[in-house]
N, C-alpha and C. Protein backbone atom coordinates (compact mmCIF):
# COMPACT_ATOMS: atom_id res chain seq x y z
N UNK A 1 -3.11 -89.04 119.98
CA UNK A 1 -3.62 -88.50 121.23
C UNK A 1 -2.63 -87.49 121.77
N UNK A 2 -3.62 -86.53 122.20
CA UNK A 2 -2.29 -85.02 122.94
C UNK A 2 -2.09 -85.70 124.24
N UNK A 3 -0.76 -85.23 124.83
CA UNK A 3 -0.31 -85.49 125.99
C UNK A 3 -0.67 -84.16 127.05
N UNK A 4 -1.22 -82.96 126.14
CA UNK A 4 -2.00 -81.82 126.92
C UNK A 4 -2.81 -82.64 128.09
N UNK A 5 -3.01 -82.03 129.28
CA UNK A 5 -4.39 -82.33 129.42
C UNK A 5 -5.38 -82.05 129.59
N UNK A 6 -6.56 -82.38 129.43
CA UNK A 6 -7.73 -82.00 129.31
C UNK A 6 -8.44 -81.35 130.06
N UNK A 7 -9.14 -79.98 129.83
CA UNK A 7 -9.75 -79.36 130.48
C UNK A 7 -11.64 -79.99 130.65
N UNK A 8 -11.83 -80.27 131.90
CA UNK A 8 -13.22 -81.01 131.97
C UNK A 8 -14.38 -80.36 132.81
N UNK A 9 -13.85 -79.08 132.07
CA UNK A 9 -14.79 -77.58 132.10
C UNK A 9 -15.48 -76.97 130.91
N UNK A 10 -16.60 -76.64 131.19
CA UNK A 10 -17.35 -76.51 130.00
C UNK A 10 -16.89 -75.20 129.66
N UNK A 11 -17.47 -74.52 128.45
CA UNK A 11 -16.96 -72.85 128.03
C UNK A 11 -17.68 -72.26 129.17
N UNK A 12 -18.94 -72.60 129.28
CA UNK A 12 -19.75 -71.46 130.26
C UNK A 12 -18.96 -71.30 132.00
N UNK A 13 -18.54 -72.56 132.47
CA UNK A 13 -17.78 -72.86 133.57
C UNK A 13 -16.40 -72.71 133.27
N UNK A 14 -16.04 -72.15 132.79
CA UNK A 14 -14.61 -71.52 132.40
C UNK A 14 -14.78 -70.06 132.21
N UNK A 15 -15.49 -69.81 131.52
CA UNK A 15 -15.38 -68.00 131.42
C UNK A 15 -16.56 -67.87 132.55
N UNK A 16 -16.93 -68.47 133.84
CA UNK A 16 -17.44 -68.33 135.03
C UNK A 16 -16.25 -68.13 135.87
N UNK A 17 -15.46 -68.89 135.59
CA UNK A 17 -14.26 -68.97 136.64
C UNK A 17 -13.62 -67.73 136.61
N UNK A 18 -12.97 -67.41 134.88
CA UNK A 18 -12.07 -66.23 134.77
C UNK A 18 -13.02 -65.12 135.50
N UNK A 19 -14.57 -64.55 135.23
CA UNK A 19 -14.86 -63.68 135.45
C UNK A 19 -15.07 -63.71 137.37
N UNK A 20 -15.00 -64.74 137.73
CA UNK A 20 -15.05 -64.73 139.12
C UNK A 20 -13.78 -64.43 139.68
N UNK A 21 -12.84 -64.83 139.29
CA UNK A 21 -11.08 -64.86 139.37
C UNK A 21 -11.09 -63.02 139.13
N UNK A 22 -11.95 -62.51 138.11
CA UNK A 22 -11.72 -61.19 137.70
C UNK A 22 -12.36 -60.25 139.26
N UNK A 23 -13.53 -60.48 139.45
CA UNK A 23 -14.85 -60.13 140.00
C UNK A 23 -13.63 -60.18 141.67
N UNK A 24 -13.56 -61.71 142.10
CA UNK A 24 -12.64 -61.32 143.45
C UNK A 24 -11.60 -60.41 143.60
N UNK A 25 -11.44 -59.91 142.56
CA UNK A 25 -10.01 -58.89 142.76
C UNK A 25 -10.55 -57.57 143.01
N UNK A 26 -12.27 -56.83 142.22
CA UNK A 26 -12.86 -56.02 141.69
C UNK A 26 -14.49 -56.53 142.97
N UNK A 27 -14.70 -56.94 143.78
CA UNK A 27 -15.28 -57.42 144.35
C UNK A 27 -16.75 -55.66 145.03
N UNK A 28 -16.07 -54.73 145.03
CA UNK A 28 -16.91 -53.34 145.78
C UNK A 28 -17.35 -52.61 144.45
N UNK A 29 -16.45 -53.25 142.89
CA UNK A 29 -17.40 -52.01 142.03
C UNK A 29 -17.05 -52.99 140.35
N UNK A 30 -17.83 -52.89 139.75
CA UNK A 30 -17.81 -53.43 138.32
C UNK A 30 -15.77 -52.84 137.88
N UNK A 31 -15.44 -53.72 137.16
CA UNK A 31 -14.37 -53.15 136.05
C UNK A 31 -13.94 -51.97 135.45
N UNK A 32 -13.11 -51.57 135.26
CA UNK A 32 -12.78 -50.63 134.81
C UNK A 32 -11.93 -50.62 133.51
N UNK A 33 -11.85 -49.10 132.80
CA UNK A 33 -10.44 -49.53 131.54
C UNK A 33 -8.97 -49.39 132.44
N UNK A 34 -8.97 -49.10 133.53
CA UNK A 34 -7.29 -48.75 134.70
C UNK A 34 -7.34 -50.10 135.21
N UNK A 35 -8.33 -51.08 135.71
CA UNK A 35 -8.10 -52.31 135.76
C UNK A 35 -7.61 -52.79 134.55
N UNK A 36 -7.73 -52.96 133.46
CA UNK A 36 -8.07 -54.05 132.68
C UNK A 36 -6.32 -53.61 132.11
N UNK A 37 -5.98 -51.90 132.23
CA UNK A 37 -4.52 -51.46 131.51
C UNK A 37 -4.00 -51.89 132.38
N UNK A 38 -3.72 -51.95 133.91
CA UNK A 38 -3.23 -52.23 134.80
C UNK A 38 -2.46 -54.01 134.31
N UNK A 39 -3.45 -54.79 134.40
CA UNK A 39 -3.34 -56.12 134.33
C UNK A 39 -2.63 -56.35 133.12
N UNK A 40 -2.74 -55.62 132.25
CA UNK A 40 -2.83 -55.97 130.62
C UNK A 40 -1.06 -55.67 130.78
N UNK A 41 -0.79 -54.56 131.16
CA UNK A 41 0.71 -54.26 131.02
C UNK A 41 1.77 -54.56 132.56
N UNK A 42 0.74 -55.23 133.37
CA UNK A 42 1.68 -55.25 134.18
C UNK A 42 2.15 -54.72 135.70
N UNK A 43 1.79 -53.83 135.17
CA UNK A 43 2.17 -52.45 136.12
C UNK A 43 1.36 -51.49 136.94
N UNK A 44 1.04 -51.01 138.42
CA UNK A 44 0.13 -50.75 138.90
C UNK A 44 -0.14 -49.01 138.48
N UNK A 45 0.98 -48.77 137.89
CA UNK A 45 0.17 -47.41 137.60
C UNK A 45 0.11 -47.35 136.18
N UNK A 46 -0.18 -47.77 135.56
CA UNK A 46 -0.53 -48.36 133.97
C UNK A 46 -1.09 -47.35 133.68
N UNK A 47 -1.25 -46.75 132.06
CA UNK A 47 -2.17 -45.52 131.84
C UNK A 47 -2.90 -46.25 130.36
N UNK A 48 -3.67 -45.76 130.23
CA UNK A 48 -4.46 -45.89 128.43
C UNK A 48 -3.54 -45.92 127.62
N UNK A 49 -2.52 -45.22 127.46
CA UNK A 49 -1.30 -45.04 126.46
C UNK A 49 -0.75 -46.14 126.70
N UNK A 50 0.18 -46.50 128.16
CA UNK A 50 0.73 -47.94 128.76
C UNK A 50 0.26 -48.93 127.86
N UNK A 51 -1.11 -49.24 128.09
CA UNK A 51 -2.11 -50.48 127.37
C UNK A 51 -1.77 -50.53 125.74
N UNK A 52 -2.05 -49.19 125.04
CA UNK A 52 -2.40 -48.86 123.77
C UNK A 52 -0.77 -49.60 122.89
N UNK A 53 0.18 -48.36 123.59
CA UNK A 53 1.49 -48.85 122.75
C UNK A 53 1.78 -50.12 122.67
N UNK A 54 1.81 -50.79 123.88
CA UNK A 54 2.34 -52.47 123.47
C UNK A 54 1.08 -53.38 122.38
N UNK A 55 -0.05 -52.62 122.53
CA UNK A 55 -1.02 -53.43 121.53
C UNK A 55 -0.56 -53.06 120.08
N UNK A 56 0.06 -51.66 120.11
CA UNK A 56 0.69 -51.50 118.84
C UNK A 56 1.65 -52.09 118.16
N UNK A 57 2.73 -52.04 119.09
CA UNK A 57 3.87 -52.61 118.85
C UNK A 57 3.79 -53.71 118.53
N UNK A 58 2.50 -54.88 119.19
CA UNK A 58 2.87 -56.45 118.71
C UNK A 58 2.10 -56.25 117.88
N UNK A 59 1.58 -55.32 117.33
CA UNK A 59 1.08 -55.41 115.90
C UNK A 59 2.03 -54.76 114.63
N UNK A 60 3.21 -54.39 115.55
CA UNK A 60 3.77 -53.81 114.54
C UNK A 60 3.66 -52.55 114.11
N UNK A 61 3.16 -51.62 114.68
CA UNK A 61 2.44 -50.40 114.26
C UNK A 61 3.38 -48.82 115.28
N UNK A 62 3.49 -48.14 115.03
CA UNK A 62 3.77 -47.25 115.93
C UNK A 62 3.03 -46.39 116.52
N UNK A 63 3.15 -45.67 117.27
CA UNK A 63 2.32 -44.68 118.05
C UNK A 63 1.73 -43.51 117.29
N UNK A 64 0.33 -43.78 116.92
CA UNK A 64 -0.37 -42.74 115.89
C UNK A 64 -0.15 -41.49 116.75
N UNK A 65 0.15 -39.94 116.49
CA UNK A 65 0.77 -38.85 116.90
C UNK A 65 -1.02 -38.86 117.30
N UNK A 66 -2.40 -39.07 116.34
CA UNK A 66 -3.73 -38.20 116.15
C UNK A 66 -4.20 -39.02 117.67
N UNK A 67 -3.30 -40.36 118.37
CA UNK A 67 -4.17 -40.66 119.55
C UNK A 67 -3.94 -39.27 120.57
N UNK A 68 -3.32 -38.64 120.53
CA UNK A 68 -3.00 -37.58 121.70
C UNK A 68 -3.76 -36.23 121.53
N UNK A 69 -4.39 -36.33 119.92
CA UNK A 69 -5.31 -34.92 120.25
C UNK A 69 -6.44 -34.93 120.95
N UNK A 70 -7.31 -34.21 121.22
CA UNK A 70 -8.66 -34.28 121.77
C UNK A 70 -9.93 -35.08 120.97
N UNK A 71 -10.70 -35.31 121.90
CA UNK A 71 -11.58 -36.36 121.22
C UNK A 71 -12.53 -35.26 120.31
N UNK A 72 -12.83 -35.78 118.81
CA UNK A 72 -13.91 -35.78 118.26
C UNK A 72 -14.78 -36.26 117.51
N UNK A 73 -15.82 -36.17 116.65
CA UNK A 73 -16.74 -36.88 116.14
C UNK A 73 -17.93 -37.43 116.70
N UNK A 74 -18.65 -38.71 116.23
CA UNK A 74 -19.20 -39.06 117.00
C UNK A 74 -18.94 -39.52 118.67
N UNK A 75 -20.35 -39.19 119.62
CA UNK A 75 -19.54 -40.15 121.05
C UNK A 75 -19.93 -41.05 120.75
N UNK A 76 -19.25 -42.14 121.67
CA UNK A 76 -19.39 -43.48 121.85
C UNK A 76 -20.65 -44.05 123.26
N UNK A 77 -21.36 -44.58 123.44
CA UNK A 77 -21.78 -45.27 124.52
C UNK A 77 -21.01 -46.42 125.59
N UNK A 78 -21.13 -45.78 126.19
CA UNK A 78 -20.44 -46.71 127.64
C UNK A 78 -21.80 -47.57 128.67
N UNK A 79 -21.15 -49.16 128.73
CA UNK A 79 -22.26 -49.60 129.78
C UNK A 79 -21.44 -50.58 130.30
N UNK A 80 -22.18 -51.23 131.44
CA UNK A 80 -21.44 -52.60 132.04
C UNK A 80 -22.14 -54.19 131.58
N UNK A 81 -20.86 -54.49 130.83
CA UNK A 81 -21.16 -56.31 130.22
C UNK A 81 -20.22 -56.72 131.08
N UNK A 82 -20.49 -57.76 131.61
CA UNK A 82 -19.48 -58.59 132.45
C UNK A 82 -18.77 -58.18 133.24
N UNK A 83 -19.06 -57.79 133.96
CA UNK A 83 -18.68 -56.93 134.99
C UNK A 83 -17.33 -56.13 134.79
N UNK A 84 -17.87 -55.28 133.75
CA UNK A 84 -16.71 -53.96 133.18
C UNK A 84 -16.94 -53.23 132.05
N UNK A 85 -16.92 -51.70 132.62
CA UNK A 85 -17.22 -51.08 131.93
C UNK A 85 -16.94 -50.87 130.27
N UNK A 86 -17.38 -50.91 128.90
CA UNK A 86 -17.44 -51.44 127.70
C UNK A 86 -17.75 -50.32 126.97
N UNK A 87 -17.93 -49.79 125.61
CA UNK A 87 -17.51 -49.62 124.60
C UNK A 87 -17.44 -49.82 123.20
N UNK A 88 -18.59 -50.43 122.48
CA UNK A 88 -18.52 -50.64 121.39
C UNK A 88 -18.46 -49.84 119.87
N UNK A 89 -17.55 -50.04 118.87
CA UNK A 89 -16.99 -49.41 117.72
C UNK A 89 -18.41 -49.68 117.02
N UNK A 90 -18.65 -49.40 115.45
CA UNK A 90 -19.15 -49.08 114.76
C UNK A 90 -18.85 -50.39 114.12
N UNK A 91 -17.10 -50.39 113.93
CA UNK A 91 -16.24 -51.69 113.16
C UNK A 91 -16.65 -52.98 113.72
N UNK A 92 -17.02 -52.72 115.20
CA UNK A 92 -17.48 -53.62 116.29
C UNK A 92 -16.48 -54.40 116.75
N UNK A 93 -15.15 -53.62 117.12
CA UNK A 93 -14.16 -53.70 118.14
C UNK A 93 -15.17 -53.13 119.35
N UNK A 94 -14.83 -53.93 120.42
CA UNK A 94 -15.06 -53.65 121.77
C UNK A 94 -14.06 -53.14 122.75
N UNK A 95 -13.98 -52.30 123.32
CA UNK A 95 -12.74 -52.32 124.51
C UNK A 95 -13.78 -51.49 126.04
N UNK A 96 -12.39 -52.34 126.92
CA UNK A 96 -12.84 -51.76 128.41
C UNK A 96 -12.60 -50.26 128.22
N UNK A 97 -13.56 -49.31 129.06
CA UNK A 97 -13.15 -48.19 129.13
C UNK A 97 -13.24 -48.08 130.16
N UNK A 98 -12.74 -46.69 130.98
CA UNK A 98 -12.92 -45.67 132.05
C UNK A 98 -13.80 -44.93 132.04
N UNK A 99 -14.72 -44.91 132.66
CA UNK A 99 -15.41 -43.81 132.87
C UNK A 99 -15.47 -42.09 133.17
N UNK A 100 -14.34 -42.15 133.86
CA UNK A 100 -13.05 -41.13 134.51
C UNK A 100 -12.54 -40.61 133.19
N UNK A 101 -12.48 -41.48 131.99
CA UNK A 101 -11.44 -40.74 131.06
C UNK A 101 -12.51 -39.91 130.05
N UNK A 102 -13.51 -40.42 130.18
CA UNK A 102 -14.24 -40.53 128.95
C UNK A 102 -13.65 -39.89 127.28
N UNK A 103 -13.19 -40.60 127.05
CA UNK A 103 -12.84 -41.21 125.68
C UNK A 103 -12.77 -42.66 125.30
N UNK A 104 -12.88 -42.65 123.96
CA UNK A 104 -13.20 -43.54 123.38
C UNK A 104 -11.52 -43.81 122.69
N UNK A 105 -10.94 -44.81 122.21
CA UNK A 105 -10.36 -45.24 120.77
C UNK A 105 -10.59 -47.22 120.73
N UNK A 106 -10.84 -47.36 119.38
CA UNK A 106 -11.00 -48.45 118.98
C UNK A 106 -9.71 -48.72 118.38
N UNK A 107 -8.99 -49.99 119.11
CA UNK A 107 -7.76 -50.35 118.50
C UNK A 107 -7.85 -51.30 117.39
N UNK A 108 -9.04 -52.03 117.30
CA UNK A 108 -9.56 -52.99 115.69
C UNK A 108 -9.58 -51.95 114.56
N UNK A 109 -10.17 -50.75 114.63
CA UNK A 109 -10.78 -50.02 113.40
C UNK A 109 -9.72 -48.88 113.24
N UNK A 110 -8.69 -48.72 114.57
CA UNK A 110 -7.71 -47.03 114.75
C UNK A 110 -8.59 -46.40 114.84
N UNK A 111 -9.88 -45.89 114.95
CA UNK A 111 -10.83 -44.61 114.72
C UNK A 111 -10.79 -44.58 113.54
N UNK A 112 -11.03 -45.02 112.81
CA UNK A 112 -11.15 -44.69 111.57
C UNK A 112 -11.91 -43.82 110.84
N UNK A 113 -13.11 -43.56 111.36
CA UNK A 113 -13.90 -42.86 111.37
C UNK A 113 -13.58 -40.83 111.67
N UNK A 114 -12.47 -41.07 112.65
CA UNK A 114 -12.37 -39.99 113.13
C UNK A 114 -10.53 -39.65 112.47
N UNK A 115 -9.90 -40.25 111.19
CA UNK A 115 -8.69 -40.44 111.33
C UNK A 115 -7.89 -40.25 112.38
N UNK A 116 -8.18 -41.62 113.41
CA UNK A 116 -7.16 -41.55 114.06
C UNK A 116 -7.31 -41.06 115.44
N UNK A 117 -8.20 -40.08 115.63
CA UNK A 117 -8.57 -39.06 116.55
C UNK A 117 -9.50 -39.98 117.55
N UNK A 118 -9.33 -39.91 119.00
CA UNK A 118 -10.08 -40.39 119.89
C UNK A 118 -11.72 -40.05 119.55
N UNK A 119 -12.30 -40.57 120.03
CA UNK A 119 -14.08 -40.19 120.22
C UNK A 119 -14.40 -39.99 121.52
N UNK A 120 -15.30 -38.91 121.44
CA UNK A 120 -15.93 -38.80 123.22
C UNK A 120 -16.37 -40.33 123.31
N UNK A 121 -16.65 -40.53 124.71
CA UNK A 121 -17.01 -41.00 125.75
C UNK A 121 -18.27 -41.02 125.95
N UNK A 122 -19.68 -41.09 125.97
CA UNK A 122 -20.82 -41.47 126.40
C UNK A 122 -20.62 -41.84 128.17
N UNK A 123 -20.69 -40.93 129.08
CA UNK A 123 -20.64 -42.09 130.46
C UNK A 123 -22.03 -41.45 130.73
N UNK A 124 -22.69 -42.75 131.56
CA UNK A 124 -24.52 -41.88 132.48
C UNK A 124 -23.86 -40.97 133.23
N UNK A 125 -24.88 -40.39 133.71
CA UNK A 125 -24.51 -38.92 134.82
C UNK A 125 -24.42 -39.94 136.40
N UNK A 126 -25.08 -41.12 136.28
CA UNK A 126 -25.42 -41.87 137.06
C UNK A 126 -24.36 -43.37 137.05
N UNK A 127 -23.40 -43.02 136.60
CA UNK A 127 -22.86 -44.42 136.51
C UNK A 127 -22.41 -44.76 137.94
N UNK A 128 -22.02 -44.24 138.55
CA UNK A 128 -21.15 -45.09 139.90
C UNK A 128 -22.79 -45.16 140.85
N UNK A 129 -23.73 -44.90 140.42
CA UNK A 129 -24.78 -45.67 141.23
C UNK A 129 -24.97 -46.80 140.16
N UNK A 130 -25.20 -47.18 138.87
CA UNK A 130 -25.11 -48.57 138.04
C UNK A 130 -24.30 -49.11 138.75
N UNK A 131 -22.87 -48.81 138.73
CA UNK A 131 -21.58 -49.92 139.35
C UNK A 131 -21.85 -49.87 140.50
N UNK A 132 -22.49 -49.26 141.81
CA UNK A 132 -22.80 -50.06 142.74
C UNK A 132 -24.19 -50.82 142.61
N UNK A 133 -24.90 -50.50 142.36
CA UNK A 133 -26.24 -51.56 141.93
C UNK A 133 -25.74 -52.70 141.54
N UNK A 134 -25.08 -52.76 140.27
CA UNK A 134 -24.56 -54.32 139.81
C UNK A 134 -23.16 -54.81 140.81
N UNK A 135 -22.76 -53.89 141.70
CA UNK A 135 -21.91 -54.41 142.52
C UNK A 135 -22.23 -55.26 143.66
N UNK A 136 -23.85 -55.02 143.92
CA UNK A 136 -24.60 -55.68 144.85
C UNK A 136 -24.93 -57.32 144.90
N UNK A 137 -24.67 -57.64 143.22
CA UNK A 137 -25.10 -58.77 143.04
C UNK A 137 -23.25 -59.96 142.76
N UNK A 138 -23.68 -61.06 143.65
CA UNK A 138 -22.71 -61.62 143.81
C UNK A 138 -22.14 -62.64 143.13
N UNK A 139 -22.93 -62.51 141.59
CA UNK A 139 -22.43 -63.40 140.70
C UNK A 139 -21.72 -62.32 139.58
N UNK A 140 -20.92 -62.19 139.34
CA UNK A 140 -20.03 -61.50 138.43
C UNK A 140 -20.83 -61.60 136.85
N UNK A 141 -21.33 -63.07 136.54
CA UNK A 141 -21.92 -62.73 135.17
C UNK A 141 -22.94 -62.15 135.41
N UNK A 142 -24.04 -61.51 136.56
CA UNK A 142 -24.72 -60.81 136.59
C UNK A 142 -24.86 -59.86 136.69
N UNK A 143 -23.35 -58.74 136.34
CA UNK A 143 -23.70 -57.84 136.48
C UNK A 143 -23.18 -57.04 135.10
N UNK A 144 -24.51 -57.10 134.07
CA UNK A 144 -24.57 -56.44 133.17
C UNK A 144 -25.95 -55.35 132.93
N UNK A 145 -25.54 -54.79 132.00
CA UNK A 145 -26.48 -53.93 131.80
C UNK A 145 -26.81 -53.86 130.18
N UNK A 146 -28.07 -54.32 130.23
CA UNK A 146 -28.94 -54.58 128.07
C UNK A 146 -28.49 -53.12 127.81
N UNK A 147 -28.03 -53.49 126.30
CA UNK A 147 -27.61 -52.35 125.72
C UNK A 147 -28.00 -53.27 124.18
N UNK A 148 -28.17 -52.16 123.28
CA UNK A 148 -29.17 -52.39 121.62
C UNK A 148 -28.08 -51.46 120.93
N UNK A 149 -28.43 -52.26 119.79
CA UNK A 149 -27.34 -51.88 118.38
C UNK A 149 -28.72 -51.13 117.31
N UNK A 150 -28.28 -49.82 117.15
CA UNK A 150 -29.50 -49.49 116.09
C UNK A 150 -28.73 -50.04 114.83
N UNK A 151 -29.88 -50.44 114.38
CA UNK A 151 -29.25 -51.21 112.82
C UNK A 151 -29.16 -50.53 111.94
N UNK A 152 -29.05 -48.94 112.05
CA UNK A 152 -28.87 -48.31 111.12
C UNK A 152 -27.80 -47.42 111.07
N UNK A 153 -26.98 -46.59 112.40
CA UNK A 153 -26.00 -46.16 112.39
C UNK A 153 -24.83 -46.87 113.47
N UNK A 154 -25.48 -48.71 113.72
CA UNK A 154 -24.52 -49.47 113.87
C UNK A 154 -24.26 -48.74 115.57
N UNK A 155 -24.37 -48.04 116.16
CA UNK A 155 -24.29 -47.67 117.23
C UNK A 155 -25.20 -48.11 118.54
N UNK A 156 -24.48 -48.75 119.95
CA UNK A 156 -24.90 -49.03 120.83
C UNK A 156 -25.64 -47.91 122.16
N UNK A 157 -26.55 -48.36 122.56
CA UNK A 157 -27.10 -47.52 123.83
C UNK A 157 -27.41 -48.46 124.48
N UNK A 158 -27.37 -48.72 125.74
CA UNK A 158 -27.46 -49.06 126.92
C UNK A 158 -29.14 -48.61 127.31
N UNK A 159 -30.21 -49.74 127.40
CA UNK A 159 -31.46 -49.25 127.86
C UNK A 159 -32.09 -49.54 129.03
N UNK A 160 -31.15 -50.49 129.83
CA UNK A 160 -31.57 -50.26 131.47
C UNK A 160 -30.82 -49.11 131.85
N UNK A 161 -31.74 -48.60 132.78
CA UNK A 161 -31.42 -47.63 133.50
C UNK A 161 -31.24 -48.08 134.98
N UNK A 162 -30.59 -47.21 136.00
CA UNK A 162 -30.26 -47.41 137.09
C UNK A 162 -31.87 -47.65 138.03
N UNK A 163 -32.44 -47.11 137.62
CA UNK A 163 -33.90 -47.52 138.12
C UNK A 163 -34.49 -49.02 137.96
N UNK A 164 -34.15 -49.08 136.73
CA UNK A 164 -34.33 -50.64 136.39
C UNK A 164 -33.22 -51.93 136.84
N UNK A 165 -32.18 -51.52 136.95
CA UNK A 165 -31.09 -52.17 137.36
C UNK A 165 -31.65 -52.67 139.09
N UNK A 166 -31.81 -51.59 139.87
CA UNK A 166 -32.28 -51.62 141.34
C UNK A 166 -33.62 -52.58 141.39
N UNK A 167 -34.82 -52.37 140.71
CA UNK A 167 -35.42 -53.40 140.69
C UNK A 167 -35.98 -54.79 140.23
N UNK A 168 -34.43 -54.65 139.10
CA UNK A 168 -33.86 -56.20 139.16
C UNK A 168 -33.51 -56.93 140.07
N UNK A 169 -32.40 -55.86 140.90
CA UNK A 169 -32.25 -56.22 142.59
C UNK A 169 -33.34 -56.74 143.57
N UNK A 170 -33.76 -55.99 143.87
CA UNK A 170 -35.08 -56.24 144.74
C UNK A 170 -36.02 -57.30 144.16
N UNK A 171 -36.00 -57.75 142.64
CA UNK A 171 -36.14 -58.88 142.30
C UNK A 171 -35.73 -60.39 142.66
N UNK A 172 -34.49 -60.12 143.24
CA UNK A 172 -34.11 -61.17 143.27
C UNK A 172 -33.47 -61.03 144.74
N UNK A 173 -34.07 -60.50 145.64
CA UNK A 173 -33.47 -60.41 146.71
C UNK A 173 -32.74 -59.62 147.43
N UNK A 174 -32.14 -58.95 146.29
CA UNK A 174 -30.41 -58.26 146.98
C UNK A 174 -31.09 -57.15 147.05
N UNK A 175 -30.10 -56.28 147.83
CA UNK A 175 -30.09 -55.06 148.28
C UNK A 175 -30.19 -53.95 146.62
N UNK A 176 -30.72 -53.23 146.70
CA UNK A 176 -30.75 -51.65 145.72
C UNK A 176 -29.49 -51.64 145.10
N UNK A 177 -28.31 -51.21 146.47
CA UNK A 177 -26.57 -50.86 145.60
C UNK A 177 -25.94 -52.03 146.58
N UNK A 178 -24.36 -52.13 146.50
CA UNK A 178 -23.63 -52.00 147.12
C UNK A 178 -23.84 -52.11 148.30
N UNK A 179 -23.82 -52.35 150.11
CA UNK A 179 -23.45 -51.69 150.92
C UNK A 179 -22.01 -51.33 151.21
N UNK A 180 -22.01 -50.29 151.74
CA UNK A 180 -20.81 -49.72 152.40
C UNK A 180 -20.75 -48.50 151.23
C-alpha cells in the first residue's frame, strides 16, 4: 500500500478544477498562447521564444536558427478548446496559440513539414467576438468551439461560427458575448 494519498476526484472533476483554477485567472476572455508562455516559464513578460527554448533545452535540443524566419507553407487553423486558443499539427501535436501572433510552430513534429520554418496562423476575422461569446458562459469546459479533421490532408477547421456560438448562448440562457 502507497503512503501517497489518494486523490477522491474523478478525471472529469479534476481537469474541471484545473480548467476552472485556469478560467478564474482568464475569467473576461478565453486563453491565450502569452497566457499559457507566461505561466509555462514563469515570467510575466514571457515571449513564444521564452516558452519554446526551455521546451528545447529539456529536450535537449538547441535553438533551430529556421524558428526565426518568416512563416511559410501551409496555414494552420486556430479555434477555442477549453477555454484557449489551439492549434493543431498534421503530426497532431497541439499547442496554445496567440491570435496576435499568428503563427504557427509545432514543437512534437519541429515543422517538419516546413523544415523547421514557422506556419501561418489561420485566426477568424471575428475571433475576439468568439472569445467574448464563449467568455459569456460560466463554465470554463464550455467554452469551446467544434472543429473537424479532414481525413485526407489531416488538417483541422473550426465549423461553428460566431453566429452559431451566440445562439448556443441564447440557448441556454446567457447573454450573446461577454458584458462589459
Amino acid at each position: 500500500m502507497s503512503d501517497r494519498p489518494v486523490l477522491d476526484l474523478g478525471m472529469q472533476d479534476l481537469r474541471r478544477a484545473k480548467l476552472e483554477a485556469y478560467q478564474n485567472r482568464l475569467e473576461h476572455r478565453c486563453g491565450r498562447g502569452q497566457d499559457h508562455w507566461q505561466q509555462f516559464v514563469q515570467r510575466p513578460d514571457a515571449t513564444w521564444r521564452d516558452f519554446a527554448s526551455i521546451v528545447l533545452e529539456r529536450r535537449g535540443r538547441p535553438w533551430w536558427p529556421e524558428m526565426d524566419e518568416p512563416p511559410t507553407g501551409t496555414p494552420v487553423n486556430c479555434w477555442v478548446e477549453n477555454n484557449r486558443w489551439i492549434a493543431r499539427c498534421e503530426c497532431g501535436g497541439q499547442e496554445t496559440v496567440e491570435p496576435g501572433f499568428a503563427q504557427f510552430f509545432c514543437l512534437s513534429c519541429m515543422n517538419a513539414l516546413t523544415g523547421g520554418r514557422p506556419r501561418p496562423l489561420n485566426v477568424p476575422a471575428d475571433w475576439r467576438g468568439i472569445d467574448s461569446c464563449l467568455a459569456a458562459r460560466p463554465n470554463p469546459l464550455n467554452r469551446c468551439q467544434a472543429a473537424v479533421m479532414d481525413q485526407t490532408t489531416l488538417r483541422w477547421t473550426p465549423v461553428e461560427t460566431l453566429a452559431d456560438l451566440e445562439a448556443e448562448n441564447a440557448a441556454q440562457g446567457l447573454p450573446p458575448r461577454r458584458p462589459g
